[in-house]
N, C-alpha and C. Protein backbone atom coordinates (compact mmCIF):
# COMPACT_ATOMS: atom_id res chain seq x y z
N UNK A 1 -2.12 -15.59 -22.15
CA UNK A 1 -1.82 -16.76 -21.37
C UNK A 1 -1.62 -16.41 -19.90
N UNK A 2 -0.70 -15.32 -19.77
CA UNK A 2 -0.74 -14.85 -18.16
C UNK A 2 -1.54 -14.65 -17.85
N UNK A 3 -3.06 -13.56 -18.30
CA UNK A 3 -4.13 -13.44 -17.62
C UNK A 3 -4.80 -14.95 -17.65
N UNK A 4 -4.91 -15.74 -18.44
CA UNK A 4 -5.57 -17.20 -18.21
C UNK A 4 -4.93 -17.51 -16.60
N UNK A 5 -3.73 -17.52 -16.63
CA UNK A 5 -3.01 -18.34 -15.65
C UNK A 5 -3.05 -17.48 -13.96
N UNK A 6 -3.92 -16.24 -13.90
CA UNK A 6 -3.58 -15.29 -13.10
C UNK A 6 -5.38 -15.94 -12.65
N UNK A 7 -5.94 -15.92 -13.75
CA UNK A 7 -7.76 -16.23 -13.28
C UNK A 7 -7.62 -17.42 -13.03
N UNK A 8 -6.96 -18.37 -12.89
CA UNK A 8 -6.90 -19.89 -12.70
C UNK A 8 -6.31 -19.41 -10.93
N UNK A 9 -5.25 -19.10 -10.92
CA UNK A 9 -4.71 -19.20 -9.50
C UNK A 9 -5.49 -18.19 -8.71
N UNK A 10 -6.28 -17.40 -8.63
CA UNK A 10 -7.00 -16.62 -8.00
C UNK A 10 -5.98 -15.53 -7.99
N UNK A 11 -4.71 -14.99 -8.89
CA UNK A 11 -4.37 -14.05 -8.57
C UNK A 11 -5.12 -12.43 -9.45
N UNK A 12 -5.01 -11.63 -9.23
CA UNK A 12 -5.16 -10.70 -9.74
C UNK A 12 -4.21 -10.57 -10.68
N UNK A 13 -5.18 -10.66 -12.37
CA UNK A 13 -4.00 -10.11 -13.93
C UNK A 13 -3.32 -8.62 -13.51
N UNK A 14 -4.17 -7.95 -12.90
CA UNK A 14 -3.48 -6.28 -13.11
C UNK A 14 -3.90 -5.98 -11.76
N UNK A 15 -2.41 -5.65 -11.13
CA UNK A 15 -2.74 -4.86 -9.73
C UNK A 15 -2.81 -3.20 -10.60
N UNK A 16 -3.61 -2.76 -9.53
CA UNK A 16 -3.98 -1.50 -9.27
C UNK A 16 -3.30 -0.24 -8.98
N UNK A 17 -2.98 0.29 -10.46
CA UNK A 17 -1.20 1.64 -10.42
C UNK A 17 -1.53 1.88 -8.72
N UNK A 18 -0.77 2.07 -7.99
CA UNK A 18 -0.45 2.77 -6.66
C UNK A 18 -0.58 3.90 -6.91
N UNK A 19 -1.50 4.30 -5.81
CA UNK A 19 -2.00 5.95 -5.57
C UNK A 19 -0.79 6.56 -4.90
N UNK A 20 -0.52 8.36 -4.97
CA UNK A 20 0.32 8.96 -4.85
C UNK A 20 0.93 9.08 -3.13
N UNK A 21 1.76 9.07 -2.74
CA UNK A 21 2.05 8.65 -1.17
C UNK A 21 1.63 10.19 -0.58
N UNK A 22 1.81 10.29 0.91
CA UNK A 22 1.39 11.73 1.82
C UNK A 22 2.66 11.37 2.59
N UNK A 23 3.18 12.52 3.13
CA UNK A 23 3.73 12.54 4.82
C UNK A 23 2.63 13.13 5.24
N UNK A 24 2.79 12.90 6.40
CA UNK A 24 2.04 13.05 7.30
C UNK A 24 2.78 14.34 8.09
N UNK A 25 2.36 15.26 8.21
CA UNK A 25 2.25 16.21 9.61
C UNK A 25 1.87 15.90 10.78
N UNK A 26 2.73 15.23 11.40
CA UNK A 26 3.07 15.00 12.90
C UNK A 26 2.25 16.26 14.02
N UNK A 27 3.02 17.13 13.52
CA UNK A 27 3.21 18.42 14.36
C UNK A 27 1.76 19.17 14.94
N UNK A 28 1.19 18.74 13.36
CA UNK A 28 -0.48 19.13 13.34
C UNK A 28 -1.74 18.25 12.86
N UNK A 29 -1.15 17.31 13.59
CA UNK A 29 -2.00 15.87 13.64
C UNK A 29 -2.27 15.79 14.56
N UNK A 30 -3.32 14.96 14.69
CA UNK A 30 -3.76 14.28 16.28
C UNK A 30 -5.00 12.85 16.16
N UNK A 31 -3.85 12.04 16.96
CA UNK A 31 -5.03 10.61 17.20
C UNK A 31 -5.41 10.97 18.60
N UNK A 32 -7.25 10.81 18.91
CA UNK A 32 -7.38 11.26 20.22
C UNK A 32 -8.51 9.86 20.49
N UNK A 33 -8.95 9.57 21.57
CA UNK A 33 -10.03 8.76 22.23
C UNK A 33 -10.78 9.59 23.36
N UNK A 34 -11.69 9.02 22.88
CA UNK A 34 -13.20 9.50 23.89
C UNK A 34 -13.83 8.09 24.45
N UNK A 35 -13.56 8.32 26.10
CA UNK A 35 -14.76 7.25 26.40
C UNK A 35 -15.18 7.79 28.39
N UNK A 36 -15.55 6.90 28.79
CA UNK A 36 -16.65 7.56 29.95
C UNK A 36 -15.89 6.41 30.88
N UNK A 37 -15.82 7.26 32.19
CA UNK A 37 -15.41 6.77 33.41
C UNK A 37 -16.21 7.13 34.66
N UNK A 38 -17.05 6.71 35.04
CA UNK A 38 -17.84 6.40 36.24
C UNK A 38 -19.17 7.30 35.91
N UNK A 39 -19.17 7.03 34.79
CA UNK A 39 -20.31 8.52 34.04
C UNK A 39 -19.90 9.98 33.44
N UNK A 40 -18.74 10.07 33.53
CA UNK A 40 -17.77 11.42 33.44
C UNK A 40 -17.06 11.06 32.25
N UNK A 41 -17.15 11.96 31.19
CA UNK A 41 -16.27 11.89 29.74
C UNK A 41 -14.52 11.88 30.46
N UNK A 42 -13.89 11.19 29.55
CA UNK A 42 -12.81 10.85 29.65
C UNK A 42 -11.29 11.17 28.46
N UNK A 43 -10.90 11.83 28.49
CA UNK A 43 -10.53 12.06 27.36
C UNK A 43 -8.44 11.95 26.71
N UNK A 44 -8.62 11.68 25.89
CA UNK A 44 -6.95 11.33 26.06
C UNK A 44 -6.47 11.26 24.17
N UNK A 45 -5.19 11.38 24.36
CA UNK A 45 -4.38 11.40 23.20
C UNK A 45 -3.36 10.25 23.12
N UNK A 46 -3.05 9.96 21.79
CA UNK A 46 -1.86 9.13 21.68
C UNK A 46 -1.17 10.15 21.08
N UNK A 47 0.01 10.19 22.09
CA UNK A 47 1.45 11.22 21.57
C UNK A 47 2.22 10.91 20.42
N UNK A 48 2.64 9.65 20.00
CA UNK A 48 3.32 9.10 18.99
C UNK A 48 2.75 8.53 18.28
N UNK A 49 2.37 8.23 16.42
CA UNK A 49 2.01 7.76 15.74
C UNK A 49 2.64 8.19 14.56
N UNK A 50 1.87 7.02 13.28
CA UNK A 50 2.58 7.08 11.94
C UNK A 50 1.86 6.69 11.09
N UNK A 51 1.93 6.74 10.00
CA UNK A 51 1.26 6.52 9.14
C UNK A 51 1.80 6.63 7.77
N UNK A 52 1.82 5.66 6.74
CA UNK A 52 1.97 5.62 6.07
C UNK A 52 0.65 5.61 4.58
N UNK A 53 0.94 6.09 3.89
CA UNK A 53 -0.72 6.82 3.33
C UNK A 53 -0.39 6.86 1.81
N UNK A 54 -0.80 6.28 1.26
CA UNK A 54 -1.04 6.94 -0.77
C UNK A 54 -2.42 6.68 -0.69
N UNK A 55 -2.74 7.75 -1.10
CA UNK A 55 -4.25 8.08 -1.45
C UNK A 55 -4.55 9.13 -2.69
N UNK A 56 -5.66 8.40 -3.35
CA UNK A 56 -6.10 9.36 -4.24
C UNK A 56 -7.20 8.88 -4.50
N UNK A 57 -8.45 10.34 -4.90
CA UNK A 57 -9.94 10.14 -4.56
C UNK A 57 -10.35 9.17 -5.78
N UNK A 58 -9.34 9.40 -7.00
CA UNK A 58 -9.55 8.76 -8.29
C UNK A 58 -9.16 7.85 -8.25
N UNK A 59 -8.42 7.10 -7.71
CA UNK A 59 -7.57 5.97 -7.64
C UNK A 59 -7.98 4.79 -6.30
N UNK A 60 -9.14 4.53 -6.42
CA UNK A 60 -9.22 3.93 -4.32
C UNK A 60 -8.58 2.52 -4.45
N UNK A 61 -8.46 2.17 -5.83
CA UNK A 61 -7.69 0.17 -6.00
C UNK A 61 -6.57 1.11 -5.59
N UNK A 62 -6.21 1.76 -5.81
CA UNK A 62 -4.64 2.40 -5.46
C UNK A 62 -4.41 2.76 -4.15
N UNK A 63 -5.38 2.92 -3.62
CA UNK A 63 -4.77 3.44 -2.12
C UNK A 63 -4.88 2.59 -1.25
N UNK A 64 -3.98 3.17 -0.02
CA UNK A 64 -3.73 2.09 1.10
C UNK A 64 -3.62 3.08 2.38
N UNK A 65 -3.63 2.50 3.19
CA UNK A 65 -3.17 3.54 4.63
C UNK A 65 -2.99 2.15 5.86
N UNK A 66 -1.44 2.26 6.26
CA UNK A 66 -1.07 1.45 7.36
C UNK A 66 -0.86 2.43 8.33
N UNK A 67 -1.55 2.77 9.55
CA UNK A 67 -1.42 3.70 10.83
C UNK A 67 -0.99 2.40 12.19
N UNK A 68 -0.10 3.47 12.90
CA UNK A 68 0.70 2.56 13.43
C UNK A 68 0.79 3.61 14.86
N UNK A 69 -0.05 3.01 15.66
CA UNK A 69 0.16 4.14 17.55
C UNK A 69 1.10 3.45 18.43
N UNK A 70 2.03 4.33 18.94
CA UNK A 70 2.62 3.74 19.90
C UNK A 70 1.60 3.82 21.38
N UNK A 71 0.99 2.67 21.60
CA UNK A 71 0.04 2.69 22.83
C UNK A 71 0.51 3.17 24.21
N UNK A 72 1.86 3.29 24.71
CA UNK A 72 2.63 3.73 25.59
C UNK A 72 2.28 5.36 25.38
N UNK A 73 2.48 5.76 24.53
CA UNK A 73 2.03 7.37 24.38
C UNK A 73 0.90 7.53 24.97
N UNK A 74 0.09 6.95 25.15
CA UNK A 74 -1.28 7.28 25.76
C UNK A 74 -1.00 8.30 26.41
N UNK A 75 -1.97 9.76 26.38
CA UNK A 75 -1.95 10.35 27.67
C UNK A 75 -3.00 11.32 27.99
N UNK A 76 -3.79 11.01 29.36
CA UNK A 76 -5.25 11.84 29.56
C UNK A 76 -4.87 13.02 30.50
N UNK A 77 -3.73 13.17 30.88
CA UNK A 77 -4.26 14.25 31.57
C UNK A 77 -3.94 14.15 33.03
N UNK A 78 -4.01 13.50 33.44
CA UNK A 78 -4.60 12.86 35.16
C UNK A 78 -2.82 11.67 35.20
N UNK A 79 -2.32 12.22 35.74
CA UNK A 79 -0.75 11.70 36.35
C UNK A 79 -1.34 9.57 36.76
N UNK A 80 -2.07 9.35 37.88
CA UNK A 80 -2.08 8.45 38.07
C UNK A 80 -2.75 7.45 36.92
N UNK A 81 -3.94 8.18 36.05
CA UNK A 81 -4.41 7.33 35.09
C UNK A 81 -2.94 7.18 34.29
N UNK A 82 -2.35 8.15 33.71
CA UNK A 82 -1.42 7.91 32.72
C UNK A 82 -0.44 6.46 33.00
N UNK A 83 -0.11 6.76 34.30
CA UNK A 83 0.56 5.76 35.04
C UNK A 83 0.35 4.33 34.74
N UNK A 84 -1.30 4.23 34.57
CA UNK A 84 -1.72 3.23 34.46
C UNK A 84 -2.33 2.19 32.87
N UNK A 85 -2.34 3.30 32.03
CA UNK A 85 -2.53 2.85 30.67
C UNK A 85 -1.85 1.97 30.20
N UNK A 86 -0.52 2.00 30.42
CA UNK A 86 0.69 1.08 29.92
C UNK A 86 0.73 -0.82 30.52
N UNK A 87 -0.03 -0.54 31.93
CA UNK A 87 0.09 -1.82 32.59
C UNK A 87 -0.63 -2.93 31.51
N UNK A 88 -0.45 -3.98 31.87
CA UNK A 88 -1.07 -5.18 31.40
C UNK A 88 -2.58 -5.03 31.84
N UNK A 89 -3.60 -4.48 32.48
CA UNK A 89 -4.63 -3.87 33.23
C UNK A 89 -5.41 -3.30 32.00
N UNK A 90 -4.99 -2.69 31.21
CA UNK A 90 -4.96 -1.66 29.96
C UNK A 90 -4.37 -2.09 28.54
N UNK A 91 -2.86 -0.78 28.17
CA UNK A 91 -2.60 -2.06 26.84
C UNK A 91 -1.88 -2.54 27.00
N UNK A 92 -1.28 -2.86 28.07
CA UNK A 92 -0.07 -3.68 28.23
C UNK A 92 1.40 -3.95 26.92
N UNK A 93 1.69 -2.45 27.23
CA UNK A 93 2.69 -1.89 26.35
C UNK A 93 3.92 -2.84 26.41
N UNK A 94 4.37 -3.21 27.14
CA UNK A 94 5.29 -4.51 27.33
C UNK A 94 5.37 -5.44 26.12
N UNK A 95 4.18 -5.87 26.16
CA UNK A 95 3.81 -7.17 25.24
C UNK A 95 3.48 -6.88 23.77
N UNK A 96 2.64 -5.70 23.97
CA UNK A 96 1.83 -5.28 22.89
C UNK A 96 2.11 -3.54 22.52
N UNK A 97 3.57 -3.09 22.16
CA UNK A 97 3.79 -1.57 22.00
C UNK A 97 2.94 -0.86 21.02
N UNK A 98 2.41 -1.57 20.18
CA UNK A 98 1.62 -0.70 19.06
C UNK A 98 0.17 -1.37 18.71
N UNK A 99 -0.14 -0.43 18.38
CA UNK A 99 -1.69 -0.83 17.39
C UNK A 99 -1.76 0.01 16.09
N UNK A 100 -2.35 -1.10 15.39
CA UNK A 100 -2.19 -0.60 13.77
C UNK A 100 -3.79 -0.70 13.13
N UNK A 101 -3.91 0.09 12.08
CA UNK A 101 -4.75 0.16 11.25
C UNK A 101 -4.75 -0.30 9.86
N UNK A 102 -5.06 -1.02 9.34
CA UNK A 102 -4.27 -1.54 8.13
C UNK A 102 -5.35 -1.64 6.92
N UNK A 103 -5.73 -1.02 5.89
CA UNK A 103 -6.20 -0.60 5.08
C UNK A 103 -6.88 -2.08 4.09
N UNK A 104 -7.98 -2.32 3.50
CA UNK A 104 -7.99 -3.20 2.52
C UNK A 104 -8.53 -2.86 1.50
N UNK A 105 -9.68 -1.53 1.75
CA UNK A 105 -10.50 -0.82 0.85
C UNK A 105 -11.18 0.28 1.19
N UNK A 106 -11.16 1.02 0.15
CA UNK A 106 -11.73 2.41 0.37
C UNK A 106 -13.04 2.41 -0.31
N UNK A 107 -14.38 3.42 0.33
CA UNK A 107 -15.47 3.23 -0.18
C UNK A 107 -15.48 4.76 -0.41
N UNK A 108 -16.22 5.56 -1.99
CA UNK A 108 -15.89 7.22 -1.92
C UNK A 108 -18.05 6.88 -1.49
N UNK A 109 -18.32 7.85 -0.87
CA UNK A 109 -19.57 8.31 -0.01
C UNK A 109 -20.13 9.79 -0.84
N UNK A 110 -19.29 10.38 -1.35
CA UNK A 110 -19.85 11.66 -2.27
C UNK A 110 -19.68 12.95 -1.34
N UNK A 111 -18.88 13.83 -1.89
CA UNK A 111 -18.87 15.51 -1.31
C UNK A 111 -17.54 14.80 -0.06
N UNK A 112 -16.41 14.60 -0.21
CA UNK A 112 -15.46 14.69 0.12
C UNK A 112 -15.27 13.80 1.20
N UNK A 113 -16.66 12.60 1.65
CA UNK A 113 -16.45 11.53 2.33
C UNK A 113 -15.65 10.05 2.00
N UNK A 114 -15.58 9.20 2.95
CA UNK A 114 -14.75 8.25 2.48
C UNK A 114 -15.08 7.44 3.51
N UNK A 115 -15.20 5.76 3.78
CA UNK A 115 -14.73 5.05 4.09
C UNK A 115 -13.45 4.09 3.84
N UNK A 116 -12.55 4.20 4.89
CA UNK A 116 -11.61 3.07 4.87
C UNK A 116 -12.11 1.95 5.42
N UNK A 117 -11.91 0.65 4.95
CA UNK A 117 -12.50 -0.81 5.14
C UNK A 117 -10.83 -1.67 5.97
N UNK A 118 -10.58 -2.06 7.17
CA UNK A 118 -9.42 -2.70 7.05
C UNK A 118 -9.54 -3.46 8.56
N UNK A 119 -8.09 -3.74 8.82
CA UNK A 119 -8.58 -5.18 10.35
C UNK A 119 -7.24 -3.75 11.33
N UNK A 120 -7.88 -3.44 12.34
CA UNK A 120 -7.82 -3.15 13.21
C UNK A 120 -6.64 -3.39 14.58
N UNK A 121 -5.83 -3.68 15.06
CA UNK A 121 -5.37 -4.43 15.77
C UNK A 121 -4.63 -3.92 16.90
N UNK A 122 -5.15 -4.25 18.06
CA UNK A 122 -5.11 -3.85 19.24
C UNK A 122 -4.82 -5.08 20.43
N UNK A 123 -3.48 -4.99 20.88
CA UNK A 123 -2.96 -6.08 22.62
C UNK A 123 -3.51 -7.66 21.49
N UNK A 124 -2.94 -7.40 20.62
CA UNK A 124 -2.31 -8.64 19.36
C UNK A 124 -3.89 -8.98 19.23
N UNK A 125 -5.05 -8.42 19.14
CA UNK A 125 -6.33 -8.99 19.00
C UNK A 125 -6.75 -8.12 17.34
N UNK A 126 -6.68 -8.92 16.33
CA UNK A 126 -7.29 -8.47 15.13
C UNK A 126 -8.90 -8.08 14.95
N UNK A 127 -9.35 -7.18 15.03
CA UNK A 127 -11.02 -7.06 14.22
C UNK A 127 -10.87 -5.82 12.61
N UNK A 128 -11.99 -6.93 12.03
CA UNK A 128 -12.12 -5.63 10.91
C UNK A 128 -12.68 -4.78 11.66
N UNK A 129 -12.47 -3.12 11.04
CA UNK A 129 -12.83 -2.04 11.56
C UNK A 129 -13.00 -1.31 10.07
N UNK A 130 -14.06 -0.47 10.46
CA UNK A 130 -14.34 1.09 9.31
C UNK A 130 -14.23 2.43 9.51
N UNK A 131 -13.55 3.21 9.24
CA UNK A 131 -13.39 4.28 9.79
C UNK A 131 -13.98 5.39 8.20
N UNK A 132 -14.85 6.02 8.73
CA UNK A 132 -15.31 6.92 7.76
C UNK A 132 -14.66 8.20 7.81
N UNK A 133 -14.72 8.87 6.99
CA UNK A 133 -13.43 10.20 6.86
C UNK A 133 -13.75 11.64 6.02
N UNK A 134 -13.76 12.47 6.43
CA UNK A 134 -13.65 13.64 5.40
C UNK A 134 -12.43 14.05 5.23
N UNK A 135 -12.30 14.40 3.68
CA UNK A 135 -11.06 14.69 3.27
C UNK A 135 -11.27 15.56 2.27
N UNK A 136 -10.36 16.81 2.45
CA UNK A 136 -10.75 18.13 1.47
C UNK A 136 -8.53 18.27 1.13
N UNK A 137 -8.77 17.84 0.37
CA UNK A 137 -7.92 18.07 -1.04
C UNK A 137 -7.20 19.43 -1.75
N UNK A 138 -6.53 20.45 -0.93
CA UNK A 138 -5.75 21.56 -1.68
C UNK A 138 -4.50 21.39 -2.27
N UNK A 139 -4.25 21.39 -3.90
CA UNK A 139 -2.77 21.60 -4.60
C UNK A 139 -2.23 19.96 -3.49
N UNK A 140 -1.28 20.26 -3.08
CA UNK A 140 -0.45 19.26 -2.20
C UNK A 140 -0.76 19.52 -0.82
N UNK A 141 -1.89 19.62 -0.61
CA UNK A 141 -2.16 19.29 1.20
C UNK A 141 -3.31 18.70 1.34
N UNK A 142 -3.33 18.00 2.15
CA UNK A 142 -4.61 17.32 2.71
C UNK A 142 -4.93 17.39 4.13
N UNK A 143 -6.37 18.04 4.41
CA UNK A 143 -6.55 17.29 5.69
C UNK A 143 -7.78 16.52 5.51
N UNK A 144 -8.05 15.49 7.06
CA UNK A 144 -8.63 14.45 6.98
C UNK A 144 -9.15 14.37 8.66
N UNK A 145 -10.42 14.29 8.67
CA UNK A 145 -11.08 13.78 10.30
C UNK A 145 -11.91 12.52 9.75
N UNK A 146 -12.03 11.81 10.63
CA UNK A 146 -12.83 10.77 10.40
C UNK A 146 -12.48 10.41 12.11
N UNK A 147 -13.65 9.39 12.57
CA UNK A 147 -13.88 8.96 14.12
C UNK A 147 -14.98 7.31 13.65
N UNK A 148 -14.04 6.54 14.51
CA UNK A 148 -14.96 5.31 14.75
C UNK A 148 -15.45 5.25 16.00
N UNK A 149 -16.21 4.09 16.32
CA UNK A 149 -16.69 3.79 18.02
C UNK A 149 -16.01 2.28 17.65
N UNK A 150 -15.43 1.95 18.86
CA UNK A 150 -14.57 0.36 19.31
C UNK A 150 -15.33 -0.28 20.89
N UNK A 151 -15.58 -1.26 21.24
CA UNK A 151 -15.67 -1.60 22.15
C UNK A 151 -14.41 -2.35 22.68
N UNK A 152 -14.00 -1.35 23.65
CA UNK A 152 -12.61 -1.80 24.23
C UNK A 152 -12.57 -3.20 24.91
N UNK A 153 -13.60 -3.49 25.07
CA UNK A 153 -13.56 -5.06 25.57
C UNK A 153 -13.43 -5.78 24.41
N UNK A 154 -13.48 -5.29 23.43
CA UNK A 154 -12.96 -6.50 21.75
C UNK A 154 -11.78 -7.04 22.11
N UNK A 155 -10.65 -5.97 22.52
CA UNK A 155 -9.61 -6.20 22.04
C UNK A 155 -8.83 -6.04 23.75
N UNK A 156 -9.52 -6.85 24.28
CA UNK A 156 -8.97 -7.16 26.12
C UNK A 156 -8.00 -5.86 26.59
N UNK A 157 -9.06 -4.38 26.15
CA UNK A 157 -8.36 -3.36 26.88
C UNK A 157 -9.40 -3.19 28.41
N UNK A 158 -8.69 -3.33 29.04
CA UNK A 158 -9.40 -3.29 30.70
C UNK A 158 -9.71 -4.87 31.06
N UNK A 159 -8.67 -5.23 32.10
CA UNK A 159 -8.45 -6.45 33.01
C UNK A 159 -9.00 -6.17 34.33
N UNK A 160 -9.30 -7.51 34.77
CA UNK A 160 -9.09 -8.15 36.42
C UNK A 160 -10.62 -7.02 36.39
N UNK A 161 -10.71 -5.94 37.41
CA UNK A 161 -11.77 -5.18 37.76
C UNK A 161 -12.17 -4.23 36.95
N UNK A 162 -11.70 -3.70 35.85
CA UNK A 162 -12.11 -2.96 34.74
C UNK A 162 -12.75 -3.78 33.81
N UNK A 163 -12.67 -4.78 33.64
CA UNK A 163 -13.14 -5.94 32.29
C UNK A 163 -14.57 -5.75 32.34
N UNK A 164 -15.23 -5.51 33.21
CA UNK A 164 -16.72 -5.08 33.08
C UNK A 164 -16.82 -3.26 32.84
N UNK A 165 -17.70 -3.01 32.44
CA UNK A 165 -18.50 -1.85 32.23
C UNK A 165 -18.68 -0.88 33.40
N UNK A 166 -18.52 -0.99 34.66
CA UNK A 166 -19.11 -0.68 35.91
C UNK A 166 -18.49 0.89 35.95
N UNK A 167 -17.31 0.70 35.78
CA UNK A 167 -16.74 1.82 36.35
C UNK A 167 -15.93 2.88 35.34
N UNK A 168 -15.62 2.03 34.05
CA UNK A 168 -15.14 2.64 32.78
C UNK A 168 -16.24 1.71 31.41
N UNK A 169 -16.68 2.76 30.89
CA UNK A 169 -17.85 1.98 29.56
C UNK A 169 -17.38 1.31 28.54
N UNK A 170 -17.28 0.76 27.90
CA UNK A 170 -17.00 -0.41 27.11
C UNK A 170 -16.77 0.79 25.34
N UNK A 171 -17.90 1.84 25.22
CA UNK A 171 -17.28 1.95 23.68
C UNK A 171 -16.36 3.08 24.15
N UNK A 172 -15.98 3.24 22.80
CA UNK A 172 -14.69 4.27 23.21
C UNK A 172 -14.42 5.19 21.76
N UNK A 173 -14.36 5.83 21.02
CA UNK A 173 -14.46 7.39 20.32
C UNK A 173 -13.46 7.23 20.29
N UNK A 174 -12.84 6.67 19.03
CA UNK A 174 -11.35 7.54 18.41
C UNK A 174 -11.36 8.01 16.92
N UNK A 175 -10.61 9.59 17.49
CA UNK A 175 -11.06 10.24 16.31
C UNK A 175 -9.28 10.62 15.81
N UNK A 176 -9.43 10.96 14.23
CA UNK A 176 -8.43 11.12 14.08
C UNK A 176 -8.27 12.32 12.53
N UNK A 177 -7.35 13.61 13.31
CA UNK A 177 -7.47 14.37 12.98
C UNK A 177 -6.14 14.86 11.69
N UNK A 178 -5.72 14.37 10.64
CA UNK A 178 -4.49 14.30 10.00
C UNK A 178 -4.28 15.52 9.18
N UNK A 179 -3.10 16.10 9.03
CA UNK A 179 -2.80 16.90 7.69
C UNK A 179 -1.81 16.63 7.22
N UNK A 180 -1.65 16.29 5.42
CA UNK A 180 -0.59 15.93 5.23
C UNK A 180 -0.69 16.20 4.10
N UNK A 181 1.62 16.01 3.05
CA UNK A 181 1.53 16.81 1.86
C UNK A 181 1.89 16.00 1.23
N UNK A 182 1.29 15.86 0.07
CA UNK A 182 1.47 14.78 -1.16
C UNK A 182 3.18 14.89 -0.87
N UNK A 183 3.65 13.42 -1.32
CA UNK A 183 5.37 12.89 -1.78
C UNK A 183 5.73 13.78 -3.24
């Protein structure tokens, strides 16, 4: 009768056992971005991030991954750019302190690949996004690279005289480099 009453309301009869959780290694992690400024590679890190992660290769109804950047961390390198990432111009950390990644489905690709399927969200602007991933699996450690391309004009990063292409390019390379040990 419950499964009758679960296919009637559109709910799901049987959620999906939850895959096994990770911490994350901070220490030897890294979220980084790649993009081009007046023709010249550009390059920068987010200092602070998080992530919350159960994953397992057998289990993908089970897994999830919510990643969470503090956009204020931004930092390239260059004193006056840094200066300037935070303004409303950029991500306008004020309004908008974080951007998240938020998981809905995992696709396995074969020989230790992966897509994550989920909505994206950047200066309060939602897009689905895919981020494809390698992930090699020892006892209780994991690491994981995977890199998407974003067009920063999706998600109203670069105002007033940056909002065009002219002088900073529109896609932008973030790659993300994780190691972490099963809970």
């Amino acid at each position: 009768m419950a499964f009758i009453a679960a296919l009637l309301s559109g709910t799901p009869a049987f959620a999906a056992t939850p895959a096994p959780g990770w911490n994350v290694d901070k220490a030897h992690s890294k979220v980084a971005f790649t993009a081009a400024m007046n023709g010249q590679p550009l390059n920068g890190t987010f200092r602070r991030f998080d992530a919350r992660i159960a994953f397992d290769p057998n289990n993908l109804a089970g897994s999830s991954v919510t990643a969470v950047i503090d956009t204020a961390s931004a930092a390239t390198g260059d004193a006056t750019r840094d200066q300037s990432l935070p303004t409303p111009d950029w991500f306008n950390t004020r309004a908008f302190p974080q951007a998240t990644f938020r998981s809905s489905a995992f696709k396995a690709l074969g020989n230790g690949r992966y897509v994550a399927d989920g909505t994206l969200t950047i200066r309060g602007v939602s897009r689905r996004a895919s981020l494809p991933f390698k992930l090699v699996i020892t006892g209780k450690l994991a690491h994981m690279d995977g890199n998407l391309t974003i067009d920063r004009r999706w998600f109203g990063i670069g105002q007033g005289q940056f909002a065009g292409t002219e002088a900073v390019a529109g896609a932008v390379k973030v790659s993300v480099a994780l190691n972490a040990t099963r809970k």
